[in-house]
PDB file of N, CA and C in Angstrom:
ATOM      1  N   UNK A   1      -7.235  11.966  -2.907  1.00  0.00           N
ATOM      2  CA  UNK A   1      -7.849  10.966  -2.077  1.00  0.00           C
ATOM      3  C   UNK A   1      -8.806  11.619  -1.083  1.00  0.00           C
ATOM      4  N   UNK A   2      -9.525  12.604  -2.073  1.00  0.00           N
ATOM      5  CA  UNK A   2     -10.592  13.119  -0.785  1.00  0.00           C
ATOM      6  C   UNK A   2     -11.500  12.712  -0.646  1.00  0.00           C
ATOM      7  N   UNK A   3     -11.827  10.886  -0.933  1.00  0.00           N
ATOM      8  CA  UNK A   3     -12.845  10.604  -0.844  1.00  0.00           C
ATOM      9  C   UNK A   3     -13.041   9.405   0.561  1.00  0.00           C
ATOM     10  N   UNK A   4     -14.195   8.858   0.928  1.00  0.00           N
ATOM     11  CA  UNK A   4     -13.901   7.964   1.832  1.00  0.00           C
ATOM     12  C   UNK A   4     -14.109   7.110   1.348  1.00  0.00           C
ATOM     13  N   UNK A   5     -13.052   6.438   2.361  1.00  0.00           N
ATOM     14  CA  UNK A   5     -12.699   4.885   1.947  1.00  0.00           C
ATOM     15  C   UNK A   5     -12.558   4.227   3.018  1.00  0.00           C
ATOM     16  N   UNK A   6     -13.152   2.571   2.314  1.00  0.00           N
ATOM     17  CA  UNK A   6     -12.961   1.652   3.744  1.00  0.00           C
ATOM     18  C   UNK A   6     -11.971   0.895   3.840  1.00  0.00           C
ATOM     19  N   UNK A   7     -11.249   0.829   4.669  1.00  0.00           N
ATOM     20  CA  UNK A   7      -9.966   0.396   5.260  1.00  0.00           C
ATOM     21  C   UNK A   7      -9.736  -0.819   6.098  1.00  0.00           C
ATOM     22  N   UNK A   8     -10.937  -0.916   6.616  1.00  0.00           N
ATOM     23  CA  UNK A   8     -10.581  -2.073   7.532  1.00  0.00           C
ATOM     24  C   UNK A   8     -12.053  -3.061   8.232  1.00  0.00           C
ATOM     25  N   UNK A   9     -12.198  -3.722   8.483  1.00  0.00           N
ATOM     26  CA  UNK A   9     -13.405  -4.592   9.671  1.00  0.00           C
ATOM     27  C   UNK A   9     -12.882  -4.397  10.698  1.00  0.00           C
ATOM     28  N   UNK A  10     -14.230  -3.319  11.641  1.00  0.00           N
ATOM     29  CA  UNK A  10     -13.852  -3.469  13.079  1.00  0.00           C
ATOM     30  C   UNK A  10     -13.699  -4.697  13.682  1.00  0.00           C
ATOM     31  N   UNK A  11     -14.349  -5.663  13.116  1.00  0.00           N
ATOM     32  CA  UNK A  11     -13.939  -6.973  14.353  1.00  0.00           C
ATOM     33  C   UNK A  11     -12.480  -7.552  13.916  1.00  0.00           C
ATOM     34  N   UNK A  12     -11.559  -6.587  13.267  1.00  0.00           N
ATOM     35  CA  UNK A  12     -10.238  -7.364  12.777  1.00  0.00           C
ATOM     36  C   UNK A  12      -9.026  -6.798  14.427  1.00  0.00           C
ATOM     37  N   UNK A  13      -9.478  -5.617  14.549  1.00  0.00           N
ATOM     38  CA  UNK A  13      -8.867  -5.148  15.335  1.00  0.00           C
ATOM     39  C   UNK A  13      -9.210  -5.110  17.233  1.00  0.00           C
ATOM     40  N   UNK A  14      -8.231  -5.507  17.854  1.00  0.00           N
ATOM     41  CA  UNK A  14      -8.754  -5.717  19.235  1.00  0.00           C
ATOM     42  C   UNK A  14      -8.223  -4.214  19.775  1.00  0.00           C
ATOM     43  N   UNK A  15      -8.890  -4.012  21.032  1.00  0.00           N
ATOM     44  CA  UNK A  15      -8.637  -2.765  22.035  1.00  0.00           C
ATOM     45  C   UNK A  15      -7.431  -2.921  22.231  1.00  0.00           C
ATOM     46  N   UNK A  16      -6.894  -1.703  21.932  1.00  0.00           N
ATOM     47  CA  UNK A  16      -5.657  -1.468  22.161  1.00  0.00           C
ATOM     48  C   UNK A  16      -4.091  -1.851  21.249  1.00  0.00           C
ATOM     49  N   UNK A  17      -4.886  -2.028  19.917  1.00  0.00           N
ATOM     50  CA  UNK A  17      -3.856  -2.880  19.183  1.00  0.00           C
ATOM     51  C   UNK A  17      -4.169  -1.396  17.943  1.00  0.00           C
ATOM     52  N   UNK A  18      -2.969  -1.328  17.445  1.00  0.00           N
ATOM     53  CA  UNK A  18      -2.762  -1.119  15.947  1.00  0.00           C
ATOM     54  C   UNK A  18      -1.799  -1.436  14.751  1.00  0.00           C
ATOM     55  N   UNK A  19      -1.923  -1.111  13.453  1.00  0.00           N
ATOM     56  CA  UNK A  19      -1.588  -1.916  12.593  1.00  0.00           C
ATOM     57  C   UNK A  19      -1.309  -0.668  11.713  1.00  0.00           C
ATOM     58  N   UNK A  20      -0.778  -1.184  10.645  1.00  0.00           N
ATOM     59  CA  UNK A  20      -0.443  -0.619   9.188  1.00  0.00           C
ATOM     60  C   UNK A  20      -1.320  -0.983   7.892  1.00  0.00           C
ATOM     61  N   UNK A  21      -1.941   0.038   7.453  1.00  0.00           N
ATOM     62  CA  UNK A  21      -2.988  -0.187   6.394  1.00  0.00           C
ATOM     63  C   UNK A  21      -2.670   0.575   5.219  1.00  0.00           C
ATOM     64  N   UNK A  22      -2.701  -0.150   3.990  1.00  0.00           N
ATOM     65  CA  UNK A  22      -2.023   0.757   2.820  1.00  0.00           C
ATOM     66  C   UNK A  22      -3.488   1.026   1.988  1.00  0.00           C
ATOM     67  N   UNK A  23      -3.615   2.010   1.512  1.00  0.00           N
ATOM     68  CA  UNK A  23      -4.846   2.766   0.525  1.00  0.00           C
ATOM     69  C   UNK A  23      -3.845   3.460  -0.139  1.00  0.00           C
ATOM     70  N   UNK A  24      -4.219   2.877  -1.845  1.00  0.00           N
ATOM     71  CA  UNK A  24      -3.970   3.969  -2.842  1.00  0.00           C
ATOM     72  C   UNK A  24      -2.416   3.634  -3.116  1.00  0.00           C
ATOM     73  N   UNK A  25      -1.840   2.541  -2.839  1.00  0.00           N
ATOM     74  CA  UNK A  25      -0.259   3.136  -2.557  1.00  0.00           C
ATOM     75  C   UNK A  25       0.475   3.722  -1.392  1.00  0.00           C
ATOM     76  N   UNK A  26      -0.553   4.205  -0.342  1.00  0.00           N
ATOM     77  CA  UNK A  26       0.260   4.805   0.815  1.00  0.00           C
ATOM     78  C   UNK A  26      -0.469   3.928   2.081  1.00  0.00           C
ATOM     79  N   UNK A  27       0.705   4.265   3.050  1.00  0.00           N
ATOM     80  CA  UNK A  27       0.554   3.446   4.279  1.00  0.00           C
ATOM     81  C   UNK A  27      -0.100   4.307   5.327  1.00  0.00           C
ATOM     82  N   UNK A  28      -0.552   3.776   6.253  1.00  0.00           N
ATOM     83  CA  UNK A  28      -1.496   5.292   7.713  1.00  0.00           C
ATOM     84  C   UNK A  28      -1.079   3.824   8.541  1.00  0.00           C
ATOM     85  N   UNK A  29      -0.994   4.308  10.158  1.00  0.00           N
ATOM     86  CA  UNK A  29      -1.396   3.790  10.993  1.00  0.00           C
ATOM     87  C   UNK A  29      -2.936   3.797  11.229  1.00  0.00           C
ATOM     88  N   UNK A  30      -3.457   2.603  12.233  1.00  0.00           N
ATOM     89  CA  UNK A  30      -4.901   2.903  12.269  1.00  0.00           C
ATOM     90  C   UNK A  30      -4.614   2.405  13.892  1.00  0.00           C
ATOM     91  N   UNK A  31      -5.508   2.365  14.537  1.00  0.00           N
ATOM     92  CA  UNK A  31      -5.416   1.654  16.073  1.00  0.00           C
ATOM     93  C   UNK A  31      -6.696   2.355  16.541  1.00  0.00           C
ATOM     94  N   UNK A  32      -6.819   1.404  17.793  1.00  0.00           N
ATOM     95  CA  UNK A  32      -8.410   0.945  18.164  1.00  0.00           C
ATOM     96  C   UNK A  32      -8.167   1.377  19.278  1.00  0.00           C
ATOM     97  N   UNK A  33      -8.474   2.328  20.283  1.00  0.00           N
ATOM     98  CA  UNK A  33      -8.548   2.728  21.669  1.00  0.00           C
ATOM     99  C   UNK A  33     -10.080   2.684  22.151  1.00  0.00           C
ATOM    100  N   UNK A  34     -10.495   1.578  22.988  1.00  0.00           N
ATOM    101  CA  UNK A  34     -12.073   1.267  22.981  1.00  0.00           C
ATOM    102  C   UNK A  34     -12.728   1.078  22.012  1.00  0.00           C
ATOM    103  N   UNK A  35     -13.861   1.603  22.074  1.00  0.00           N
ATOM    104  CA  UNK A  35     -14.548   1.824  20.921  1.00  0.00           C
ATOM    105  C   UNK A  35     -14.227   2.539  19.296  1.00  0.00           C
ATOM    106  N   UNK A  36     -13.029   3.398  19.897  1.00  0.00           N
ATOM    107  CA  UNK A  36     -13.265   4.790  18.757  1.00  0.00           C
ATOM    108  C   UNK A  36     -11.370   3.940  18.515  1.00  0.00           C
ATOM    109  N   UNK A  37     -11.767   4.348  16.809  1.00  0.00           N
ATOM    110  CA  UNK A  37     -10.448   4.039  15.604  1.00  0.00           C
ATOM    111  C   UNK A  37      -9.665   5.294  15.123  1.00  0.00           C
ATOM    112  N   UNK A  38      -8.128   5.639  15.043  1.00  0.00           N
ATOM    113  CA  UNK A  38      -7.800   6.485  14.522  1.00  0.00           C
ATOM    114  C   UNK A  38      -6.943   6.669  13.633  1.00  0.00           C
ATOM    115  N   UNK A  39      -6.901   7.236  12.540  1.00  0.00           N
ATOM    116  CA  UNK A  39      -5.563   7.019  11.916  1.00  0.00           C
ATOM    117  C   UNK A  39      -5.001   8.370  11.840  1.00  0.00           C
ATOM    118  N   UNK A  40      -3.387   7.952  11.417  1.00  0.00           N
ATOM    119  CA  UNK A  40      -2.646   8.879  11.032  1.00  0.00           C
ATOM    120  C   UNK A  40      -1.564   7.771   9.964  1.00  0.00           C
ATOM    121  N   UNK A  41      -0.633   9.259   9.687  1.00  0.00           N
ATOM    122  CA  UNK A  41       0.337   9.167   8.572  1.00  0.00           C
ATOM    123  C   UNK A  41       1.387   7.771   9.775  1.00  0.00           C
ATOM    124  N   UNK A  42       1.647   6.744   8.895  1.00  0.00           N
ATOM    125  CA  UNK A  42       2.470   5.752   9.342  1.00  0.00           C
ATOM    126  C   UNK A  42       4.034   6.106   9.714  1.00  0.00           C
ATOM    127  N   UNK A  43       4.302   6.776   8.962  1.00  0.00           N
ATOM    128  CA  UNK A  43       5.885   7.020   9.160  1.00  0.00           C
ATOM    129  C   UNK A  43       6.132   8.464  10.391  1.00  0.00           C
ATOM    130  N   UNK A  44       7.187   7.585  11.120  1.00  0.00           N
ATOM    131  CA  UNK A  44       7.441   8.954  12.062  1.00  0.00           C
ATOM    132  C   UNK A  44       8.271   9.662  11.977  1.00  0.00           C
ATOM    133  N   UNK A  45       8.306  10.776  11.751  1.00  0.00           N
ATOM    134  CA  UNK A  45       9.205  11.945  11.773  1.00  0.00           C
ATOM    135  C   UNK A  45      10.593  11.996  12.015  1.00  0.00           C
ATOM    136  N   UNK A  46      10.335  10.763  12.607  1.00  0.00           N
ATOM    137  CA  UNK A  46      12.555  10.804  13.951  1.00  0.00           C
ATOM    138  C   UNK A  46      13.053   9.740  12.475  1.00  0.00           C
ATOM    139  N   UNK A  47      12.638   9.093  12.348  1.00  0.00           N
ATOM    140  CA  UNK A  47      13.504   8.038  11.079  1.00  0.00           C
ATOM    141  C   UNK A  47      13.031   7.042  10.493  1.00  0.00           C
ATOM    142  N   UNK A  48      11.546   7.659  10.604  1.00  0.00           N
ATOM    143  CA  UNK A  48      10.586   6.915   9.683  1.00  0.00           C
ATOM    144  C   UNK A  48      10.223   5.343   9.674  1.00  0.00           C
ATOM    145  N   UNK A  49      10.251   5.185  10.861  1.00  0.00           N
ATOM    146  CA  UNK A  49       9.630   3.929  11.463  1.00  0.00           C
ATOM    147  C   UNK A  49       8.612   3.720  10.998  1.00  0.00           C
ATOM    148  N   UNK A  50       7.693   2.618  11.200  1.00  0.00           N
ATOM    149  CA  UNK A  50       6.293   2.462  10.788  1.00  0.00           C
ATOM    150  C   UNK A  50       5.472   2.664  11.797  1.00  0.00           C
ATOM    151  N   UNK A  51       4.666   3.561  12.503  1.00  0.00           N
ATOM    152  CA  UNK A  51       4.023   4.088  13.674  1.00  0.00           C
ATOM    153  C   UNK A  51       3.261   2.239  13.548  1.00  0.00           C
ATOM    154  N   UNK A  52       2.585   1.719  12.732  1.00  0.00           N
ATOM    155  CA  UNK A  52       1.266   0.618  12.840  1.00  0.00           C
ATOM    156  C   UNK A  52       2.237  -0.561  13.364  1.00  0.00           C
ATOM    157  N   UNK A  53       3.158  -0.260  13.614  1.00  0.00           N
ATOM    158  CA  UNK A  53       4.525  -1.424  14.520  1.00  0.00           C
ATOM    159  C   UNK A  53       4.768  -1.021  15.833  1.00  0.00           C
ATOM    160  N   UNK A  54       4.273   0.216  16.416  1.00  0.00           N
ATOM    161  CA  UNK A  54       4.321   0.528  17.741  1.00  0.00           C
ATOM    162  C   UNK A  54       3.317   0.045  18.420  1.00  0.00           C
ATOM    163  N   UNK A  55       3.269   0.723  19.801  1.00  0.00           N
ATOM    164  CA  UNK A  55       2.416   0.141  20.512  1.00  0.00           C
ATOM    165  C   UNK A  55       1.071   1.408  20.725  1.00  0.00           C
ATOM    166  N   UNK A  56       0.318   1.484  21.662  1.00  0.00           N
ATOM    167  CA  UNK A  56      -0.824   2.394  22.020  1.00  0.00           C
ATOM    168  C   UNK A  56      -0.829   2.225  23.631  1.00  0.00           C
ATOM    169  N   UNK A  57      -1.188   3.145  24.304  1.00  0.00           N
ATOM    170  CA  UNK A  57      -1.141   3.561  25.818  1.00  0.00           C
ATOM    171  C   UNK A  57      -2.316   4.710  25.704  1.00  0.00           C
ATOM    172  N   UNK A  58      -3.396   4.444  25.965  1.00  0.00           N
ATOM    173  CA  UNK A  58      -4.133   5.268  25.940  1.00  0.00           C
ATOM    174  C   UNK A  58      -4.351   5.868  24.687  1.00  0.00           C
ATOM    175  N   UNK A  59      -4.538   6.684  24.712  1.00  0.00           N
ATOM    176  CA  UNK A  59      -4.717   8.246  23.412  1.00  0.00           C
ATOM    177  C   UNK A  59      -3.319   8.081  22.366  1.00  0.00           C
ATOM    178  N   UNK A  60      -2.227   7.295  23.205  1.00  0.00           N
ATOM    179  CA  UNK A  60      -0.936   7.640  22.588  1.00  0.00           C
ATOM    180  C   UNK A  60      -0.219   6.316  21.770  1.00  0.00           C
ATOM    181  N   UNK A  61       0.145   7.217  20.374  1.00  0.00           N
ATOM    182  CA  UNK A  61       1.077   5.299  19.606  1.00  0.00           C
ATOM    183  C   UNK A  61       1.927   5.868  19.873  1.00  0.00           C
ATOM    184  N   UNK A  62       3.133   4.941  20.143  1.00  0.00           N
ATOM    185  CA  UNK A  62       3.987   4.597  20.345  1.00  0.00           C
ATOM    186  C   UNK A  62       5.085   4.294  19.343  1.00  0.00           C
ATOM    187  N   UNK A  63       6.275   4.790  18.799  1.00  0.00           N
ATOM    188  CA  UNK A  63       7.117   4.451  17.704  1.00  0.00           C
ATOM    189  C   UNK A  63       7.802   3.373  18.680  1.00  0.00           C
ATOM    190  N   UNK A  64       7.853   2.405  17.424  1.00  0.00           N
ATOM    191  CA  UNK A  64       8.732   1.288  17.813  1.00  0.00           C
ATOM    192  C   UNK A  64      10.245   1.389  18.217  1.00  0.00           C
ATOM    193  N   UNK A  65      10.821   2.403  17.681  1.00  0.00           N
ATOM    194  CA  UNK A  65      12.227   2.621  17.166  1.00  0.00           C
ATOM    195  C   UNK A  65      13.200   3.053  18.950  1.00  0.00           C
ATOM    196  N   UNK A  66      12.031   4.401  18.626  1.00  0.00           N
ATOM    197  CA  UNK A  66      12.868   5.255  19.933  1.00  0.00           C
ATOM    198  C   UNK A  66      11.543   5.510  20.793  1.00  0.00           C
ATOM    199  N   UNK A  67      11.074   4.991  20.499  1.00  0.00           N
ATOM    200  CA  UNK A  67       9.588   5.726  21.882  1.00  0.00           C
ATOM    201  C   UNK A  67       8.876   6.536  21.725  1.00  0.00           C
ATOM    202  N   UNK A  68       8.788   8.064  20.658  1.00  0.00           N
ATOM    203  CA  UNK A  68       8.448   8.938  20.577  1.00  0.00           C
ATOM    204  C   UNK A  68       6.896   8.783  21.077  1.00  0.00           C
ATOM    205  N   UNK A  69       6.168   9.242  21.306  1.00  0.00           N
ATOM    206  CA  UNK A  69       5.153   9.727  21.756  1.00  0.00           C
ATOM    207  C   UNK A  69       4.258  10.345  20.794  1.00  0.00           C
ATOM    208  N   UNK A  70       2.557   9.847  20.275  1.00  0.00           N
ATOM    209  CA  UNK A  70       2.244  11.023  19.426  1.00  0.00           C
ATOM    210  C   UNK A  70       0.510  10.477  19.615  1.00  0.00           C
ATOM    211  N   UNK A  71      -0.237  11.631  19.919  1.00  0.00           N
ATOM    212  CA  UNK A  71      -1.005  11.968  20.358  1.00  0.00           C
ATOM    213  C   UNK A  71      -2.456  11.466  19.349  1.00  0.00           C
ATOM    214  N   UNK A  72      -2.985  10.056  19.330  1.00  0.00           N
ATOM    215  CA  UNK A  72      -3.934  10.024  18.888  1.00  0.00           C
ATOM    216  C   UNK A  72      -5.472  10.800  17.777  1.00  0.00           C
ATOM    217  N   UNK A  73      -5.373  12.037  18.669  1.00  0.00           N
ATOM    218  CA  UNK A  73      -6.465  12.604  18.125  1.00  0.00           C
ATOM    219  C   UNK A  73      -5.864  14.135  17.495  1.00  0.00           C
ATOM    220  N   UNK A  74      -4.764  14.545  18.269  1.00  0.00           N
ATOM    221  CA  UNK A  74      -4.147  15.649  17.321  1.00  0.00           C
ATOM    222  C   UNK A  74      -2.954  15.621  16.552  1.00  0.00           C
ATOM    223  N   UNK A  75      -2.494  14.422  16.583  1.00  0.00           N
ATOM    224  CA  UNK A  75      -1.330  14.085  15.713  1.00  0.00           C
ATOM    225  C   UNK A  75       0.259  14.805  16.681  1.00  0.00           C
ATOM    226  N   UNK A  76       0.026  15.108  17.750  1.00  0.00           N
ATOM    227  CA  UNK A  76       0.832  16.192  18.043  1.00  0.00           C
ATOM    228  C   UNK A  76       1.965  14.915  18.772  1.00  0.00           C
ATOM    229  N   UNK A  77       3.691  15.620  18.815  1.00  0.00           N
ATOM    230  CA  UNK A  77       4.480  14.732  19.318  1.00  0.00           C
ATOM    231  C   UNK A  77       4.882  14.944  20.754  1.00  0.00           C
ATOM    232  N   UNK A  78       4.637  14.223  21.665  1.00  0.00           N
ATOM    233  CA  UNK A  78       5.160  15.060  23.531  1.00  0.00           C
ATOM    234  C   UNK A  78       6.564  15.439  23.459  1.00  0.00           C
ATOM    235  N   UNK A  79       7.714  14.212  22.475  1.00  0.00           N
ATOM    236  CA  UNK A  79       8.693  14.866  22.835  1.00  0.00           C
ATOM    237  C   UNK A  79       8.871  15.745  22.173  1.00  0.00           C
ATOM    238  N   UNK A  80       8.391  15.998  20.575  1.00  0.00           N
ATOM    239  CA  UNK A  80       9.239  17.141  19.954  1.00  0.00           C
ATOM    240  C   UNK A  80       8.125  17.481  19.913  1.00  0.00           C
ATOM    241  N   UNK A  81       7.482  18.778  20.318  1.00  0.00           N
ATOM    242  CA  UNK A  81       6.396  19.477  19.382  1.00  0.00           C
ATOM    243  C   UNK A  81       6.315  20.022  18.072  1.00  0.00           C
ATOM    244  N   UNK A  82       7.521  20.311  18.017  1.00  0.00           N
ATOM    245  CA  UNK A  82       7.706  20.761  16.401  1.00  0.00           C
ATOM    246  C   UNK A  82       7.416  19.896  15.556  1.00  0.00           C
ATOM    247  N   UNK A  83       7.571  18.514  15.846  1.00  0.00           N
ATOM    248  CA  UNK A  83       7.242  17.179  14.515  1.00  0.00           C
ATOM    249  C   UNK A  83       5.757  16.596  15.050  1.00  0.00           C
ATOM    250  N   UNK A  84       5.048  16.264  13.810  1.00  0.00           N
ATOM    251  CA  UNK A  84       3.854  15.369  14.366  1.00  0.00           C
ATOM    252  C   UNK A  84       3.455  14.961  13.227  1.00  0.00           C
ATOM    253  N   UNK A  85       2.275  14.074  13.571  1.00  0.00           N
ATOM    254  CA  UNK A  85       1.995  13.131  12.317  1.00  0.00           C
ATOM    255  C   UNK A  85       0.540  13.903  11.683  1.00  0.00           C
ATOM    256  N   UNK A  86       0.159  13.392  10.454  1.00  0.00           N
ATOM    257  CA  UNK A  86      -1.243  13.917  10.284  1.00  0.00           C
ATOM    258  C   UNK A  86      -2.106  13.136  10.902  1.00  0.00           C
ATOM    259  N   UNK A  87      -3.618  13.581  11.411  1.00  0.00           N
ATOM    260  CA  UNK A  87      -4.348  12.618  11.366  1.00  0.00           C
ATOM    261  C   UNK A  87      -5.648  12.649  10.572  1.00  0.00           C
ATOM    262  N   UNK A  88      -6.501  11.524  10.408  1.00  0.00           N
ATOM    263  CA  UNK A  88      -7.886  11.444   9.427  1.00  0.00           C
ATOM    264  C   UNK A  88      -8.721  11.079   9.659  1.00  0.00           C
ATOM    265  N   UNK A  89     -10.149  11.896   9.630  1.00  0.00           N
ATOM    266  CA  UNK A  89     -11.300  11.709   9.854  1.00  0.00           C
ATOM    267  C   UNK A  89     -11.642  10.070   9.622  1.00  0.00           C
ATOM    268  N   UNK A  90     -12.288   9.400  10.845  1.00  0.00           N
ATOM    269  CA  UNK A  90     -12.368   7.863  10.546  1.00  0.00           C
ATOM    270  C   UNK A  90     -14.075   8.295  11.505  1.00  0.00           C
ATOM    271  N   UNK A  91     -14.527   7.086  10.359  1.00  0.00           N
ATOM    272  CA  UNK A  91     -16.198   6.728  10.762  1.00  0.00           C
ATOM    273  C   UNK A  91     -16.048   5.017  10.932  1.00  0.00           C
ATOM    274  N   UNK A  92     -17.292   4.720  11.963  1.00  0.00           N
ATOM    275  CA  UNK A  92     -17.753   3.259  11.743  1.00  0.00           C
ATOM    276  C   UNK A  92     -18.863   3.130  11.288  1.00  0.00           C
ATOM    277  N   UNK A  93     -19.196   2.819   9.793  1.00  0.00           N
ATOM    278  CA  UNK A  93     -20.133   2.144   9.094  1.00  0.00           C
ATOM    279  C   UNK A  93     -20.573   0.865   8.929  1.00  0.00           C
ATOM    280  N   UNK A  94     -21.344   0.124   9.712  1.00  0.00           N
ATOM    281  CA  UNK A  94     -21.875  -1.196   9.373  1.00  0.00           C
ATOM    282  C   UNK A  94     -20.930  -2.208   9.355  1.00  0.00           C
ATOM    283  N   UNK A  95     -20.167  -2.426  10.475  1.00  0.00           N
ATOM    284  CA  UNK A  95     -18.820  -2.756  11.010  1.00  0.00           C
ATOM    285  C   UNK A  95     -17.474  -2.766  10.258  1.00  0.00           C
ATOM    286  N   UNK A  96     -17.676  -1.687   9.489  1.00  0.00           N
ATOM    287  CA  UNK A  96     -16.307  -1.018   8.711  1.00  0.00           C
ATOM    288  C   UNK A  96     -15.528  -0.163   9.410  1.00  0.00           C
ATOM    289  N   UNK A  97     -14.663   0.023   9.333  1.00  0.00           N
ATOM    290  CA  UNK A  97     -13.627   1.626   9.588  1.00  0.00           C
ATOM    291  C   UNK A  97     -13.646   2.543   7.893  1.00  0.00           C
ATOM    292  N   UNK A  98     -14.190   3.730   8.170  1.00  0.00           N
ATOM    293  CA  UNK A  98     -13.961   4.447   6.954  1.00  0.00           C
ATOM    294  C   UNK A  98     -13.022   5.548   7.088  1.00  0.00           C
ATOM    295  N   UNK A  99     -12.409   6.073   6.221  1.00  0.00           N
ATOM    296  CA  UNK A  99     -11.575   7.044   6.505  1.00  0.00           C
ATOM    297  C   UNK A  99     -11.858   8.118   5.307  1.00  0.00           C
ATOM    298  N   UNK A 100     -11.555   9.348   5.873  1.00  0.00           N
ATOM    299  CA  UNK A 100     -11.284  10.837   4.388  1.00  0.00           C
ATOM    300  C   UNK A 100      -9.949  10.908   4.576  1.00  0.00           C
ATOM    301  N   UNK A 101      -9.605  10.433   3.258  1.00  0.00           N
ATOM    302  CA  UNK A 101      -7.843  10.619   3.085  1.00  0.00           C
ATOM    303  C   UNK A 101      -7.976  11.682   2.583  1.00  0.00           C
ATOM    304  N   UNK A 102      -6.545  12.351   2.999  1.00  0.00           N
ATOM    305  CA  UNK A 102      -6.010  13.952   2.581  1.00  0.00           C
ATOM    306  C   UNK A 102      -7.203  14.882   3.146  1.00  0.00           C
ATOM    307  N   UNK A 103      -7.837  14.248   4.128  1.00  0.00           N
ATOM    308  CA  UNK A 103      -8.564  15.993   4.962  1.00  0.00           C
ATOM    309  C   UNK A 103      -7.807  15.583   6.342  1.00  0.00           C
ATOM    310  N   UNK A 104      -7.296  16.898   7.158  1.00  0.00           N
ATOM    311  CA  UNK A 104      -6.735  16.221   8.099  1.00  0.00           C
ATOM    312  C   UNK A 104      -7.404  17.066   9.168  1.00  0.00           C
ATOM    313  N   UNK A 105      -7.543  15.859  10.077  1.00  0.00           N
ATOM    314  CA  UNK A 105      -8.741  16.209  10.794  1.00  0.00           C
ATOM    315  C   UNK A 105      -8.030  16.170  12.514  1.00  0.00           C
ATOM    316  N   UNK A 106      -8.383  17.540  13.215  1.00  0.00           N
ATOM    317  CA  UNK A 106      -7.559  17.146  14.563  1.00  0.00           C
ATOM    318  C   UNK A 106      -8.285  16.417  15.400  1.00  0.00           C
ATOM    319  N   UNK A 107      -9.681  15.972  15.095  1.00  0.00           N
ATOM    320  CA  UNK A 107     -10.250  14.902  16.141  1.00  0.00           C
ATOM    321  C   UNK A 107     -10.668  13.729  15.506  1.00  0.00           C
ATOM    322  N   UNK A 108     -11.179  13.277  15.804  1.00  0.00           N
ATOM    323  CA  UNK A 108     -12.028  11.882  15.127  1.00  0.00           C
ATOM    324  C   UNK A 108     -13.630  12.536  15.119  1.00  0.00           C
ATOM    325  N   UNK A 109     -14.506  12.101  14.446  1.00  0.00           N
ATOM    326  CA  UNK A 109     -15.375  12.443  14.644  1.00  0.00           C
ATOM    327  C   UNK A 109     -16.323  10.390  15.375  1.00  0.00           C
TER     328      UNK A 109
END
């Protein structure tokens, strides 16, 4: 899946909201912080919640389950550092969200 793909209409998603989007068979979180969209791998590390069921606070989603904490643009977790999610290069094209699945990218571009 190293190709890009479009995933979503920006006008589906409001500031500060994210969701669960399946490509290919697999699920990513995506969520909207202002302007700029990000995704990562949906499932979280602690017991595999669906991250696109949490919430967003800034830079940060939120697992629904237990709270965990995980860092928007580097996938990284506050409480455990050892666990984190991937994340993926996402573009806005002509009011699309595009994504490169399977490159994992520590910022957004």
């Amino acid at each position: 899946m190293e190709n890009w793909v479009d995933i979503a209409d920006v006008d589906s998603f409001r500031v500060g909201t994210c969701r669960t989007v399946e490509v290919g068979g697999r699920q990513f979180a995506l969520a909207r912080v202002a302007d700029r969209f990000h995704l990562v791998d949906n499932t979280c590390p602690h017991r595999g919640t669906s991250l696109g069921a949490g919430t967003i606070d800034g830079d940060f989603i939120f697992c629904p389950l237990h709270g965990w904490a995980f860092d928007l643009n580097s996938g990284s977790c506050l409480d455990r550092p050892e666990k984190s999610v991937k994340t993926y290069l996402v573009e806005l094209r002509g009011g699309k969200v595009w994504a490169k699945l399977g490159a994992f990218a520590a910022k957004q571009n």
